[in-house]
Protein backbone atom coordinates (compact mmCIF):
# COMPACT_ATOMS: atom_id res chain seq x y z
CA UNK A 1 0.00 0.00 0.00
CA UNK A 2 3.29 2.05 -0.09
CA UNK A 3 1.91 3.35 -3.43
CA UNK A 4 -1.07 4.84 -2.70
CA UNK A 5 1.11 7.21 0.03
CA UNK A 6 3.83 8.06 -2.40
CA UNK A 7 1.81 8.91 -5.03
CA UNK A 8 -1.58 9.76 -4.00
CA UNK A 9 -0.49 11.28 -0.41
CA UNK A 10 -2.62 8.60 1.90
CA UNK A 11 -1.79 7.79 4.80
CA UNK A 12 -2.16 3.74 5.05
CA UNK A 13 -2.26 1.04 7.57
CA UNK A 14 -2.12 -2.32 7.33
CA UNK A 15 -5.91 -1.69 6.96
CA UNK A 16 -5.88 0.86 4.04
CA UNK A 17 -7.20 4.59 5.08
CA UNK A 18 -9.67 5.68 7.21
CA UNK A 19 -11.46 8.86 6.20
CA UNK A 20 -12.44 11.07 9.67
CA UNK A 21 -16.15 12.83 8.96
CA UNK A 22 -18.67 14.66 11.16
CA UNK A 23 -22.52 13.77 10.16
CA UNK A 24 -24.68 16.49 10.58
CA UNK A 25 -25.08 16.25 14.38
CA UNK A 26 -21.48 16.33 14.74
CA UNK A 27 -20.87 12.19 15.72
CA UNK A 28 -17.52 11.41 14.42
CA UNK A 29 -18.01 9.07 11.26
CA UNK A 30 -15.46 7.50 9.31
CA UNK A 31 -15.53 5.64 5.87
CA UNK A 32 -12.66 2.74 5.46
CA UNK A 33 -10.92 2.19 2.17
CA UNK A 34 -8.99 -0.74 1.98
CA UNK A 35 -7.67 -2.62 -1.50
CA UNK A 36 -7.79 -6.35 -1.20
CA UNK A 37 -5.05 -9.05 -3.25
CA UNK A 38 -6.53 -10.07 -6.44
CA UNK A 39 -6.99 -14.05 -5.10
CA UNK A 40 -8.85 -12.85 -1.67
CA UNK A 41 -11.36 -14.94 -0.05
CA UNK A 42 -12.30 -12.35 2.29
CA UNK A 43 -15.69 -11.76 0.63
CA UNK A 44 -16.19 -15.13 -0.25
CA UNK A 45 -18.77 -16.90 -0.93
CA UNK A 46 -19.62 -13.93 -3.25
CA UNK A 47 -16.45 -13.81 -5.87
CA UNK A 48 -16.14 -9.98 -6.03
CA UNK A 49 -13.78 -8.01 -4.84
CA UNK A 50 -16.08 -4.84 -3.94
CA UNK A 51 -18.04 -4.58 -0.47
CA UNK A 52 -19.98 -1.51 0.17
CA UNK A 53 -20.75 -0.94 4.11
CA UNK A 54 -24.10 1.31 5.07
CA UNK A 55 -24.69 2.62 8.07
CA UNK A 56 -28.58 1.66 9.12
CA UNK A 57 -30.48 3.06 12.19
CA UNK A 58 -31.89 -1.00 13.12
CA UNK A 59 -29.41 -3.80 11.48
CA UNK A 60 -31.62 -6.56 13.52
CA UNK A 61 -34.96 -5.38 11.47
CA UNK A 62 -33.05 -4.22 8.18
CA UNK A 63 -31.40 -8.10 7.93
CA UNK A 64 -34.75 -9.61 9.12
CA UNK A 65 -36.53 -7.59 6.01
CA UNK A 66 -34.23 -8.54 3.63
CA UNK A 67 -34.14 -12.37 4.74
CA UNK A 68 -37.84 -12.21 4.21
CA UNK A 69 -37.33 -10.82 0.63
CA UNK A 70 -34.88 -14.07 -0.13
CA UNK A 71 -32.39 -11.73 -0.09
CA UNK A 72 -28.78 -14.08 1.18
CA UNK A 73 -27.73 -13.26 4.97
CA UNK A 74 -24.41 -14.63 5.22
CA UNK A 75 -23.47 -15.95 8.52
CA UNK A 76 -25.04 -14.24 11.81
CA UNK A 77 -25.06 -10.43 12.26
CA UNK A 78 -21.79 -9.61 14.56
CA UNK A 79 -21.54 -7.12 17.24
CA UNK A 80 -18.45 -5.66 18.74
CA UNK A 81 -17.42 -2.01 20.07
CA UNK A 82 -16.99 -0.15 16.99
CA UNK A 83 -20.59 -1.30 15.62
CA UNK A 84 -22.67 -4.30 14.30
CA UNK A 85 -22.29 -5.65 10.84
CA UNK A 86 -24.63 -8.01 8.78
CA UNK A 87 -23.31 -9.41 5.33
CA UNK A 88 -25.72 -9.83 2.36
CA UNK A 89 -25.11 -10.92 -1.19
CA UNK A 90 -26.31 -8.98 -4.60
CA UNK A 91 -27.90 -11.55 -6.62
CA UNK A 92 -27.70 -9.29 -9.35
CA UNK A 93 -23.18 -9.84 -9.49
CA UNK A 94 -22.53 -12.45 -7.03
């Protein structure tokens, strides 16, 4: 990730970058950009190598919802001090 700092001025982590924002009550926010190898099987079972995070008011309904839509929940929803996270998979490029 040396490249993206020497050429595009990011400062990177072993992570990628995190972007610091303020929402419009003033909560710090961030947004995470982080490139992946080409072979990664970190997003697996989809085969892409894109994942788009959203940040939802009620992940418990929202993943419920989709469920009942067929939409695929992957694994269980996981909860830890920086937030809760539910995986789904576009059936339209999986």
């Amino acid at each position: 990730m040396t490249w993206y700092g020497k050429h595009l001025g990011l400062k990177t982590d072993q992570y990628g970058v995190t972007f610091w924002w303020k929402d419009k009550v003033d909560n710090d926010c961030s947004t995470q950009w982080s490139p992946f190898v080409e072979d990664t099987t970190y997003f697996a079972p989809s085969e892409k190598q894109l994942m788009q995070n959203f940040r939802v008011c009620d992940l418990e309904n929202l993943l419920k919802k989709l469920s009942d839509e067929g939409v695929t929940i992957v694994g269980d929803m996981q909860s830890n001090e920086y937030g809760k996270f539910g995986y789904i998979l576009d059936s339209e490029s999986v």
